[in-house]
N, C-alpha and C. Protein backbone atom coordinates (compact mmCIF):
# COMPACT_ATOMS: atom_id res chain seq x y z
N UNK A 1 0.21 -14.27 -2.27
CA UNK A 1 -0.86 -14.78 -1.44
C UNK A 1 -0.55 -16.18 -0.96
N UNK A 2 0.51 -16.66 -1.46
CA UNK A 2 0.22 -18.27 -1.35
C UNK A 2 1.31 -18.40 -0.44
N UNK A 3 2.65 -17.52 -0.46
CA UNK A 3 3.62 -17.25 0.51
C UNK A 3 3.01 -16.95 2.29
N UNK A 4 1.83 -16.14 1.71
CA UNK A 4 1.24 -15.60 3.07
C UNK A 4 0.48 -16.86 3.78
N UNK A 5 -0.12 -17.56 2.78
CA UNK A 5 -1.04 -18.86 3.52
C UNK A 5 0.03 -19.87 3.73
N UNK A 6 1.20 -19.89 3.27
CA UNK A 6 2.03 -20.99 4.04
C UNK A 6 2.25 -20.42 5.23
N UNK A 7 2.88 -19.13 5.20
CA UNK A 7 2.98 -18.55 6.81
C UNK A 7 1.81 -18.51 7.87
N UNK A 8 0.71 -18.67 7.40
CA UNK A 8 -0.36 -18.54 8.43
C UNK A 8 -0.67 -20.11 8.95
N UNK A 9 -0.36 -21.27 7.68
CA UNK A 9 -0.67 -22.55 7.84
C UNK A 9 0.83 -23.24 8.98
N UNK A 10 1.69 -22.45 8.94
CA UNK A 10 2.63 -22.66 10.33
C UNK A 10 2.59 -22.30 11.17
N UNK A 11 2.06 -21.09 11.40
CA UNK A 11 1.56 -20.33 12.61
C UNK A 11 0.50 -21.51 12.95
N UNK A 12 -0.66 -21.90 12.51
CA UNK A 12 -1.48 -22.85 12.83
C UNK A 12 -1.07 -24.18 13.45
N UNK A 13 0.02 -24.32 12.87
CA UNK A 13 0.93 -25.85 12.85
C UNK A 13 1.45 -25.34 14.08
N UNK A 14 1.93 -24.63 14.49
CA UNK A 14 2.68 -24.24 15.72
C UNK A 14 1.86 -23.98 16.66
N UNK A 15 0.25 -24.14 16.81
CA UNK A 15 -1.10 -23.76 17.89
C UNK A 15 -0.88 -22.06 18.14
N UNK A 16 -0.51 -21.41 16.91
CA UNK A 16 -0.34 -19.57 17.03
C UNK A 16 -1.32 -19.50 16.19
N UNK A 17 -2.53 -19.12 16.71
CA UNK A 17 -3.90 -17.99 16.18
C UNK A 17 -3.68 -16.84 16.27
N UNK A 18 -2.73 -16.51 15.09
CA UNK A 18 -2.41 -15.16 15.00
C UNK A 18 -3.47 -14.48 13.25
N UNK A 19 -3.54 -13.64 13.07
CA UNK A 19 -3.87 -12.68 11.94
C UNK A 19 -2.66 -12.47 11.69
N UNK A 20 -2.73 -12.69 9.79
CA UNK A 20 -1.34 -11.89 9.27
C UNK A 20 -1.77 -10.97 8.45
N UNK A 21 -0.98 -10.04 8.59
CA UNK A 21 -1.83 -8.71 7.38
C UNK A 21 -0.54 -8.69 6.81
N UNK A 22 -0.80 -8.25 5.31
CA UNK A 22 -0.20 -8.01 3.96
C UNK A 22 -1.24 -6.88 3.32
N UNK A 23 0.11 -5.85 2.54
CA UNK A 23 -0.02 -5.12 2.12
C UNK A 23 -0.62 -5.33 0.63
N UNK A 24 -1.24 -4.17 -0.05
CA UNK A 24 -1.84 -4.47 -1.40
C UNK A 24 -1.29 -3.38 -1.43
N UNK A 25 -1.02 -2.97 -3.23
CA UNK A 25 -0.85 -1.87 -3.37
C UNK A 25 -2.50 -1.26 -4.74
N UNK A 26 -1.84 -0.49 -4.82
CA UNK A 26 -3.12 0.34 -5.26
C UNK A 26 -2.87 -0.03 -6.91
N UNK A 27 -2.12 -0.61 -7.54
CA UNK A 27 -2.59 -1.44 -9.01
C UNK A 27 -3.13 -2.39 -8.81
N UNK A 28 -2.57 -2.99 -7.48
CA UNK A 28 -3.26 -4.66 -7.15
C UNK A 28 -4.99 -4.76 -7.24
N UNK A 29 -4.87 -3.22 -6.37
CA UNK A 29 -6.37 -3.13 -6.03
C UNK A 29 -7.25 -3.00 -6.91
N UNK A 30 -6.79 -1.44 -8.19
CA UNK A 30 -7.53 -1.97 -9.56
C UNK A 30 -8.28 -3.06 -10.20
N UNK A 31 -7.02 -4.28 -9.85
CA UNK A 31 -7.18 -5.02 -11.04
C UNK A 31 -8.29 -5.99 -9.66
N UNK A 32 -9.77 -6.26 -9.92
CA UNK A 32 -10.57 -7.19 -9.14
C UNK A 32 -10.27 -8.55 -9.75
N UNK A 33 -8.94 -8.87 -10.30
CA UNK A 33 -8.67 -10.51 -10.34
C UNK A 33 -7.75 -11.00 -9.13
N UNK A 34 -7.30 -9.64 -8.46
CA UNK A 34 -6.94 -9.86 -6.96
C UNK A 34 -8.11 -10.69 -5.95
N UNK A 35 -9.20 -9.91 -6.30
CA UNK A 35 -10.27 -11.18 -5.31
C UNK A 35 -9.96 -12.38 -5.70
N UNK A 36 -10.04 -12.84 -6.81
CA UNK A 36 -9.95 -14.60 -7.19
C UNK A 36 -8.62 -14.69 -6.25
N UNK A 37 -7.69 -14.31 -6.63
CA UNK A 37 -6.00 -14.83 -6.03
C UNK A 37 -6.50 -15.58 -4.39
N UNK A 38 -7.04 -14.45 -3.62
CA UNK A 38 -6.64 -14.18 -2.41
C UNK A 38 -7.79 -15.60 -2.39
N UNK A 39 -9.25 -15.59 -3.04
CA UNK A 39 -10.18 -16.53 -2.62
C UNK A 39 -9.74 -17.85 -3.02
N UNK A 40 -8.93 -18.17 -4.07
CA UNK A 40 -8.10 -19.39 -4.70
C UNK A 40 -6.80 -20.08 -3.56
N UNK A 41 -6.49 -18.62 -3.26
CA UNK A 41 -5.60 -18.91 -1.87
C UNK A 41 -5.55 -19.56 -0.97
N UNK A 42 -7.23 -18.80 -0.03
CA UNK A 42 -7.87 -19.14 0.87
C UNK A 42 -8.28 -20.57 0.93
N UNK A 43 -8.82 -20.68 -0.29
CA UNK A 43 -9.10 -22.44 -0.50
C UNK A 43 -8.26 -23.37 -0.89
N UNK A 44 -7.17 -22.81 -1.73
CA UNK A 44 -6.46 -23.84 -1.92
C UNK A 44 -5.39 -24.63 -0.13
N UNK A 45 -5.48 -23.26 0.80
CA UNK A 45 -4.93 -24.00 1.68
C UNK A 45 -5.48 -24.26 3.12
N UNK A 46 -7.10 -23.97 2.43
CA UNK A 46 -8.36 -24.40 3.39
C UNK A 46 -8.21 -23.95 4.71
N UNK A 47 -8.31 -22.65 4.10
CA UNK A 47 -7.68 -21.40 5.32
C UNK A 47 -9.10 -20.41 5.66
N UNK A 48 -9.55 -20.06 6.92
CA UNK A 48 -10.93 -18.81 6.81
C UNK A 48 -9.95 -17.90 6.45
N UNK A 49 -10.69 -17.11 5.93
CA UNK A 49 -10.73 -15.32 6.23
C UNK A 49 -10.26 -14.32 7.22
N UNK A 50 -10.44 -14.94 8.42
CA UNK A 50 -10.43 -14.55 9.57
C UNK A 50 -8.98 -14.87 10.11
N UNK A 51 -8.32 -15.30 9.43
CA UNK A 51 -6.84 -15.59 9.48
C UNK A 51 -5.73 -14.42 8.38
N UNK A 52 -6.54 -13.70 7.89
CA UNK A 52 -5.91 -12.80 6.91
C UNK A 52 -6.55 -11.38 7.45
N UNK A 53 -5.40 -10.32 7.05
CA UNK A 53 -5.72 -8.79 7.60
C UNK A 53 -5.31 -8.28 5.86
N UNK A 54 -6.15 -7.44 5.38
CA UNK A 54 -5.13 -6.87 4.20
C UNK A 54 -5.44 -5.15 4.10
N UNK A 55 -4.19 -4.89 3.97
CA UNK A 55 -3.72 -2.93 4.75
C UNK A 55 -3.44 -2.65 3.15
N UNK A 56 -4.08 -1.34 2.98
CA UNK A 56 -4.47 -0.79 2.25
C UNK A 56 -4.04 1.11 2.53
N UNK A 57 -3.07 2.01 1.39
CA UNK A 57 -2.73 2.90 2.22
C UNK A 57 -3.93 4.02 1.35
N UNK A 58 -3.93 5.38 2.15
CA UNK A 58 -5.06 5.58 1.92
C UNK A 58 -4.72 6.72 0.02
N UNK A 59 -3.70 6.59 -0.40
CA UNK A 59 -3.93 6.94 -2.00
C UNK A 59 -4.42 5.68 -3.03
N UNK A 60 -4.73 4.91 -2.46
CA UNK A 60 -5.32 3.58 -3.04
C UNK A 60 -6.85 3.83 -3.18
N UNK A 61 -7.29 5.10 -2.29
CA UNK A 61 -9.05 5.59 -1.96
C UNK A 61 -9.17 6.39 -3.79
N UNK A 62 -8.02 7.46 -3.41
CA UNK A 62 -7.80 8.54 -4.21
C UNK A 62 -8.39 8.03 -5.95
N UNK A 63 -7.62 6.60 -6.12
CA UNK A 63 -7.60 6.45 -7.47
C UNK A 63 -8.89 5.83 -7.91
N UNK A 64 -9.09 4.97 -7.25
CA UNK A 64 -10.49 4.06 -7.66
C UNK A 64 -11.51 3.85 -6.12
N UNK A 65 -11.93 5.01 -6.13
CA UNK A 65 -12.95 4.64 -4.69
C UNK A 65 -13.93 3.35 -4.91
N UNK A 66 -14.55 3.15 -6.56
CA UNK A 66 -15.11 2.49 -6.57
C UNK A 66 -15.67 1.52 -6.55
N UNK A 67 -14.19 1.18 -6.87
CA UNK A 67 -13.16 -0.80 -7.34
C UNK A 67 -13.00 -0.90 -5.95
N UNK A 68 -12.60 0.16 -5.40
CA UNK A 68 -12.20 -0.39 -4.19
C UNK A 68 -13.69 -0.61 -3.05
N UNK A 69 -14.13 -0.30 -3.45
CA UNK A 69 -15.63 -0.23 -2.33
C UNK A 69 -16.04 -1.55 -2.40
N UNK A 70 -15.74 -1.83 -3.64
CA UNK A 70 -16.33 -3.15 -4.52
C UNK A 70 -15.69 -4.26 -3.58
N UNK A 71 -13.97 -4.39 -3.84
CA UNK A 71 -13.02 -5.12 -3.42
C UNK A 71 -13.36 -5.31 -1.83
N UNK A 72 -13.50 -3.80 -1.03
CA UNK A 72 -13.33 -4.43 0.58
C UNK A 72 -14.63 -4.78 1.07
N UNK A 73 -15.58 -5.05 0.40
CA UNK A 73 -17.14 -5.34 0.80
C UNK A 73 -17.23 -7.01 0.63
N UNK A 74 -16.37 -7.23 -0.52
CA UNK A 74 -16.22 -9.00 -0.70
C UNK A 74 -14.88 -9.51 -0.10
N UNK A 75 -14.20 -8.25 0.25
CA UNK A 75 -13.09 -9.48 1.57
C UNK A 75 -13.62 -9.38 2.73
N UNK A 76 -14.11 -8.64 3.55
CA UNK A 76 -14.89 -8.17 4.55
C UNK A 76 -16.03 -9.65 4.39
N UNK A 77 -16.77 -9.70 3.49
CA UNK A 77 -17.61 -10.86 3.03
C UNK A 77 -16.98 -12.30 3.22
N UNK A 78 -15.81 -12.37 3.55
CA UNK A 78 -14.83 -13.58 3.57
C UNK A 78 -14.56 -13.68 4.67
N UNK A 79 -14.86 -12.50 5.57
CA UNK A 79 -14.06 -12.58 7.05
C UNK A 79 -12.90 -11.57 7.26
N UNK A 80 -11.94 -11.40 5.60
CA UNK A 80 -11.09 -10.95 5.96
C UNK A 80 -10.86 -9.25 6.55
N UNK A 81 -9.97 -9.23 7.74
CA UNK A 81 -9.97 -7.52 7.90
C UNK A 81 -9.56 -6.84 6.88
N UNK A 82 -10.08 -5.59 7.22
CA UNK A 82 -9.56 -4.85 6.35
C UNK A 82 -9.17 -3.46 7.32
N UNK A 83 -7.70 -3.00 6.55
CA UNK A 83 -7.43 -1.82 7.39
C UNK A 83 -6.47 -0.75 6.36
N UNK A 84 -6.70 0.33 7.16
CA UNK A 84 -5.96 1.71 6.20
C UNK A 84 -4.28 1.52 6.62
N UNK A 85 -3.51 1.54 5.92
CA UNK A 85 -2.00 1.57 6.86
C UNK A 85 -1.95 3.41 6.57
N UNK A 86 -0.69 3.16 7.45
CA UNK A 86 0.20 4.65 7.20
C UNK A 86 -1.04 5.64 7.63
N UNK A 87 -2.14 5.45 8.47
CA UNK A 87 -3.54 6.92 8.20
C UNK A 87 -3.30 8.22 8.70
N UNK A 88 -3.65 9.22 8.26
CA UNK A 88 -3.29 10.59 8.16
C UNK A 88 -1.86 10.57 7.39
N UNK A 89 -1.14 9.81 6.60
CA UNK A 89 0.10 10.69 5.93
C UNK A 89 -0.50 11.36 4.59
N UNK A 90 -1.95 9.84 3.53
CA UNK A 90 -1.73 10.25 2.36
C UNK A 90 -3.14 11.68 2.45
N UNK A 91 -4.21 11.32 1.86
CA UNK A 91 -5.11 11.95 1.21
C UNK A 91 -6.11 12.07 2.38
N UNK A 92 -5.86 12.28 3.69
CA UNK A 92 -7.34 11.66 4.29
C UNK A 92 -8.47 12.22 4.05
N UNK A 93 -9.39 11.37 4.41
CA UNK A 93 -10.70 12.15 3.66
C UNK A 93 -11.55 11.01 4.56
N UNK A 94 -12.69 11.75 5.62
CA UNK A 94 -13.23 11.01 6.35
C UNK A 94 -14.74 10.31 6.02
N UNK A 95 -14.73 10.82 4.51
CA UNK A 95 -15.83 10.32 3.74
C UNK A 95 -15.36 8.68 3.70
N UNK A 96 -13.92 8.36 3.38
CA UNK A 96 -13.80 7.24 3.27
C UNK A 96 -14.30 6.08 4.53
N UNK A 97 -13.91 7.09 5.73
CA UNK A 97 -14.35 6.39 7.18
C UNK A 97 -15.79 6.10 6.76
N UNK A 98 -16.67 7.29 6.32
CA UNK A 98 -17.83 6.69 6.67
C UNK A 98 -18.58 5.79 5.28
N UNK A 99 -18.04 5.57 4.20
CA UNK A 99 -18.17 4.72 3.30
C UNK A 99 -18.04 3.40 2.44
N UNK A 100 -16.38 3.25 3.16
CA UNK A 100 -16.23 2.01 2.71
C UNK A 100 -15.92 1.41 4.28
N UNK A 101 -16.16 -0.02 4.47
CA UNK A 101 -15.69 -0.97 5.41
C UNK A 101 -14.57 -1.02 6.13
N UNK A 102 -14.01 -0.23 6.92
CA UNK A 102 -12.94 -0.39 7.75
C UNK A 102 -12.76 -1.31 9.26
N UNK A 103 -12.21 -1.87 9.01
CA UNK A 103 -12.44 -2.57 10.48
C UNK A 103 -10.64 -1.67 11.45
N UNK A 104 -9.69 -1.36 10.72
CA UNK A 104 -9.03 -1.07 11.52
C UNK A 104 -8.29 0.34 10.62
N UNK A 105 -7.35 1.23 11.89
CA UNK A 105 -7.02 2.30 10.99
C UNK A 105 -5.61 1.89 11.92
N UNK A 106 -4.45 2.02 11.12
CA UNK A 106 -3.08 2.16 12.05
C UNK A 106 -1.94 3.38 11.70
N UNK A 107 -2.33 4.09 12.80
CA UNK A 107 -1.60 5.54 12.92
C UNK A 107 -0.36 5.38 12.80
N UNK A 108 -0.17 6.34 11.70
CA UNK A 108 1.52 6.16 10.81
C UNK A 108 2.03 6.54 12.30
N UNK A 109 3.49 5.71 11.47
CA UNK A 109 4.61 5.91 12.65
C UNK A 109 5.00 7.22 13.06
N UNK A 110 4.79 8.07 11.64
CA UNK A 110 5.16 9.45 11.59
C UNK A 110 4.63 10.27 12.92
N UNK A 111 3.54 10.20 13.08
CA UNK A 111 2.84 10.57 14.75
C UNK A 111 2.92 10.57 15.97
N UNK A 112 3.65 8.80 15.69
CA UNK A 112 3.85 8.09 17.12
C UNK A 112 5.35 8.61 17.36
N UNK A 113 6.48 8.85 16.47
CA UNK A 113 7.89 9.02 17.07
C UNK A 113 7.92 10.04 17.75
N UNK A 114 7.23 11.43 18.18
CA UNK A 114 7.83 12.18 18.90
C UNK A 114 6.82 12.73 19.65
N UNK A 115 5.89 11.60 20.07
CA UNK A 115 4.84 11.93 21.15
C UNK A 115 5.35 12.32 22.19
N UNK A 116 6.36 11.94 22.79
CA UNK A 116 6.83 12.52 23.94
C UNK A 116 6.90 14.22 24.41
N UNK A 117 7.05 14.91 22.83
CA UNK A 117 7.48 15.87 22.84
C UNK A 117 6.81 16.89 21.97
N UNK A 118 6.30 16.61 21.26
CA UNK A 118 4.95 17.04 19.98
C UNK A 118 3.63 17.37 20.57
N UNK A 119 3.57 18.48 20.84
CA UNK A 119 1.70 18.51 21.31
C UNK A 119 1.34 18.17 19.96
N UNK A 120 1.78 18.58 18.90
CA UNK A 120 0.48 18.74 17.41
C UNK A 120 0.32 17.05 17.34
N UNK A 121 1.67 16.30 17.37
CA UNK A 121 1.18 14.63 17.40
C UNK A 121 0.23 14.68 18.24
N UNK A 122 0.78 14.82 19.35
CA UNK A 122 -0.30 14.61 20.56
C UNK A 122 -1.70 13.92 20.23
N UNK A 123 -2.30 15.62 20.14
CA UNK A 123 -3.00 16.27 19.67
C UNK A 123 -4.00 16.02 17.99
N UNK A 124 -2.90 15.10 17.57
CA UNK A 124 -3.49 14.47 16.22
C UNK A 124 -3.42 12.91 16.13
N UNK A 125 -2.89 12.56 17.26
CA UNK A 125 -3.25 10.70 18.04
C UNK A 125 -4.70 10.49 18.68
N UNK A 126 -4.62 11.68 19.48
CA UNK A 126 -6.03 11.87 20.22
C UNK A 126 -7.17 11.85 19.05
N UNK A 127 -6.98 12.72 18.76
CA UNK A 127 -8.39 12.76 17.62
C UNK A 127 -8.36 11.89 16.58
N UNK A 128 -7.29 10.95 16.07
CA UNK A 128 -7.54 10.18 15.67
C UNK A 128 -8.07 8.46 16.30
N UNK A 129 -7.97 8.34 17.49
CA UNK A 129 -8.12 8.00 18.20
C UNK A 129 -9.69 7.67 18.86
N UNK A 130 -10.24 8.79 18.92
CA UNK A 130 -11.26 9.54 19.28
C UNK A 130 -12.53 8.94 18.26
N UNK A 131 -11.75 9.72 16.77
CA UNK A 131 -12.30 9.46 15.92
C UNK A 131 -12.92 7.88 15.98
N UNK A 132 -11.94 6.99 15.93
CA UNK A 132 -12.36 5.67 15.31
C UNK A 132 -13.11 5.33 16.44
N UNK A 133 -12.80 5.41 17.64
CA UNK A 133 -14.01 4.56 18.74
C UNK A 133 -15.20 5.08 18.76
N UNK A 134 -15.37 6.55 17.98
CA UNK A 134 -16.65 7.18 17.96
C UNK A 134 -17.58 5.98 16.64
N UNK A 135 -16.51 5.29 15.88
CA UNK A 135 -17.07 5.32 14.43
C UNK A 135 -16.65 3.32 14.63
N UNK A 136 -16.27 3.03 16.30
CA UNK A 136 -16.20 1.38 16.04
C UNK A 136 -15.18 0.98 15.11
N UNK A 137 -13.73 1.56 14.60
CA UNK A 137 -12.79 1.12 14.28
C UNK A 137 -11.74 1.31 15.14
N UNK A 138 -10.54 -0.11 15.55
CA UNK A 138 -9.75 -0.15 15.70
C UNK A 138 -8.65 0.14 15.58
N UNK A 139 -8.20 0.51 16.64
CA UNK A 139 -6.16 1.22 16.19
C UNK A 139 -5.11 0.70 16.47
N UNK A 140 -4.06 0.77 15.59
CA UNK A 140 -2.90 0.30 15.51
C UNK A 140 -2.20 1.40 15.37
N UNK A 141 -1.12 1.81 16.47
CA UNK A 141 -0.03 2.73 16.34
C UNK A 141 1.36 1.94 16.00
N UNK A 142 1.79 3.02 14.91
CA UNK A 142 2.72 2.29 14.11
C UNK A 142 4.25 2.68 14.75
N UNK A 143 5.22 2.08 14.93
CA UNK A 143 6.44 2.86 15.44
C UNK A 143 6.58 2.25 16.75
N UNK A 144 6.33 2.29 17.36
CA UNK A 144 6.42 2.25 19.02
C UNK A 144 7.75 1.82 19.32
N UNK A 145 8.83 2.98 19.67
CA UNK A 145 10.29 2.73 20.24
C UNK A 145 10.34 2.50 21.18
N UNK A 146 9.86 3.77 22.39
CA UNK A 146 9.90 3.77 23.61
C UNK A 146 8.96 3.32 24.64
N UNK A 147 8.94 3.77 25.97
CA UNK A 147 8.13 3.41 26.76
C UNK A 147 7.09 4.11 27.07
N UNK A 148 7.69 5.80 27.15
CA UNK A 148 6.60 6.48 26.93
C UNK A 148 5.86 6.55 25.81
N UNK A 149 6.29 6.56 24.90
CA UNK A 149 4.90 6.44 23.75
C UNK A 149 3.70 5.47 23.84
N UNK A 150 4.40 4.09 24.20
CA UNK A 150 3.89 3.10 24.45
C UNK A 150 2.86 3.57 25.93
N UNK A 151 3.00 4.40 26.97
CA UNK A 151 2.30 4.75 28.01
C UNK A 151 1.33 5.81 27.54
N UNK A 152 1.65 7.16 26.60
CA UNK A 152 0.95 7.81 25.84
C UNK A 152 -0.52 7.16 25.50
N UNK A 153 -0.21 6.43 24.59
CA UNK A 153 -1.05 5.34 23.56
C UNK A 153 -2.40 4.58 24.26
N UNK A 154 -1.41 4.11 25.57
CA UNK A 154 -2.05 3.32 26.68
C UNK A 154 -3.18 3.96 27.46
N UNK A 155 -2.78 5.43 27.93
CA UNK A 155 -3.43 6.53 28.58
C UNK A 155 -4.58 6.79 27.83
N UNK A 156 -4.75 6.57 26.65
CA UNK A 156 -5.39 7.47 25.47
C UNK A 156 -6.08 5.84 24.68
N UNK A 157 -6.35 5.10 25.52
CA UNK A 157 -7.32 3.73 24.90
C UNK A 157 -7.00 3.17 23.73
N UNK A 158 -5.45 3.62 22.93
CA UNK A 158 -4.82 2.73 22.21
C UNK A 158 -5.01 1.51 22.64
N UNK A 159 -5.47 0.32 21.79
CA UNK A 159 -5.16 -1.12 22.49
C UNK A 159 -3.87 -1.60 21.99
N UNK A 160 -3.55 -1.53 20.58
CA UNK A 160 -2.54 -2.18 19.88
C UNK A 160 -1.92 -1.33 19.70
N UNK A 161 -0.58 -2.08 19.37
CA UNK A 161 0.48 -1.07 19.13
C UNK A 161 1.52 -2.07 17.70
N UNK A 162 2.41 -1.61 17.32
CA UNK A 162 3.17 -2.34 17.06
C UNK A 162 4.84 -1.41 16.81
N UNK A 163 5.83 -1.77 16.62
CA UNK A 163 7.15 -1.47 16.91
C UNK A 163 8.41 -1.90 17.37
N UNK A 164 9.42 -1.70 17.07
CA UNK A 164 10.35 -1.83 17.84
C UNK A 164 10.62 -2.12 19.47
N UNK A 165 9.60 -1.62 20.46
CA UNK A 165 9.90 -1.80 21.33
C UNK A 165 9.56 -3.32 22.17
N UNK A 166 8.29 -3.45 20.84
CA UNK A 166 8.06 -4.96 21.15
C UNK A 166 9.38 -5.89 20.23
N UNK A 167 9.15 -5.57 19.29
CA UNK A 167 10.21 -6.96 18.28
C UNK A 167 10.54 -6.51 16.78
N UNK A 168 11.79 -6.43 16.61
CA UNK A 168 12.21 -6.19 15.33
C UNK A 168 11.37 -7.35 14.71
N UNK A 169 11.24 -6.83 13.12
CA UNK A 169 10.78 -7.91 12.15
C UNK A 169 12.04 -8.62 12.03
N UNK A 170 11.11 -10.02 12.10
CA UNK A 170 11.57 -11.41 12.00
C UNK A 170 11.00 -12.26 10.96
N UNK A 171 11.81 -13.44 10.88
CA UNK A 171 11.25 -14.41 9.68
C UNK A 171 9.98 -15.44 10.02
N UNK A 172 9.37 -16.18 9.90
CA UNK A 172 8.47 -16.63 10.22
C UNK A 172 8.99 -17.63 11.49
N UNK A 173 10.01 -18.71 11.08
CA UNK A 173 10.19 -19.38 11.76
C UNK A 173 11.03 -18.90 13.32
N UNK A 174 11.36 -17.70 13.41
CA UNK A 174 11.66 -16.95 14.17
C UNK A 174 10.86 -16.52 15.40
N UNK A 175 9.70 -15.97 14.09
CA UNK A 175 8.70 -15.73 14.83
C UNK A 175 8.31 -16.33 15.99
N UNK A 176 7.75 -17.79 15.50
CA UNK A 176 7.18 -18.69 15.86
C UNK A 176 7.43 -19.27 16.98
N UNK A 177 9.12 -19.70 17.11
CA UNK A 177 9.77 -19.29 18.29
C UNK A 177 9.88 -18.42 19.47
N UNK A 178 10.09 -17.06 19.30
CA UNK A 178 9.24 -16.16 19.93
C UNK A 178 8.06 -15.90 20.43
N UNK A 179 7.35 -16.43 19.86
CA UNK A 179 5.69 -16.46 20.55
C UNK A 179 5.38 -17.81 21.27
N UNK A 180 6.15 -18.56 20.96
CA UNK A 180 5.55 -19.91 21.71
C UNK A 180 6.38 -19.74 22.97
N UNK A 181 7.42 -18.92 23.18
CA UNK A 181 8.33 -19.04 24.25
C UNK A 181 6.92 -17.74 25.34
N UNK A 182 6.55 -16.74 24.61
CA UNK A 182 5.99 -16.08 24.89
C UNK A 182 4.00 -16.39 25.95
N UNK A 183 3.89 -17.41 25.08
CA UNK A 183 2.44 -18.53 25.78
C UNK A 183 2.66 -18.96 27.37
């Protein structure tokens, strides 16, 4: 957590109002001394909420729906997003949509690589798709190589995307570079 708030406190330093999301995994999530970390975090580097995304995949629902209901109701309470990664690979279950706090869902890559050519992706972008603007959550398609997918996505009220076709992962200070050239 404290790795992540130096990276967000340079992004800041650099005039980049970006969101960084970091992954939790599903022991992290168990254990609710993860809230203190992230809120000890937050303050120790006098950072909002609203500067942090934290992705969550969906067998993390499977084990402790309850801890976890608990957990994304008091980061959500902080500002911070909260979102499903990888959605439709693990357990889906749309009880979770309508129960716990999602602000974003980002469609595994698995979906997005062979839209070009996949009705069943297609076909399972759309309705996921569909789904979340019916229900006021946001999408993130994961993967994005090409151009057509990226036009797919576009056609079909994807807003975000993320992938390869925009920018290999980079280091922070890389980053930073990149986006300010980008302003």
């Amino acid at each position: 957590m404290n790795e992540a708030c130096d990276a967000i406190e340079a992004l800041k330093a650099s005039n980049l109002d970006i969101r960084l999301a970091i992954n939790i995994s599903g022991r992290q999530v168990s254990d609710l001394a993860l809230l203190n970390q992230i809120k000890n975090a937050l303050e120790d580097h006098q950072l909002p909420g609203s500067n942090l995304s934290i992705e969550l995949t969906e067998s993390v629902f499977v084990e402790s729906l309850d801890t976890v209901s608990v957990l994304l109701n008091e980061l959500r309470a902080m500002g911070i997003t909260v979102s499903i990664d990888d959605f439709g690979t693990g357990f889906s279950s749309l009880v979770y949509l309508k129960k716990l706090p999602i602000d974003e869902l980002k469609i595994d890559r698995s979906f997005v690589s062979e839209l070009e050519k996949n009705t069943d992706d297609q076909a399972i972008v759309q309705a996921i798709l569909g789904l979340a603007s019916n229900l006021n959550i946001k999408i993130i398609a994961e993967g994005i190589e090409t151009q057509q997918q990226q036009q797919f996505l576009q056609n079909h009220r994807c807003a975000y995307g993320q992938g390869y076709l925009y920018q290999r992962p980079v280091a922070i200070p890389e980053f930073i570079t990149l986006a300010q050239k980008l302003k």
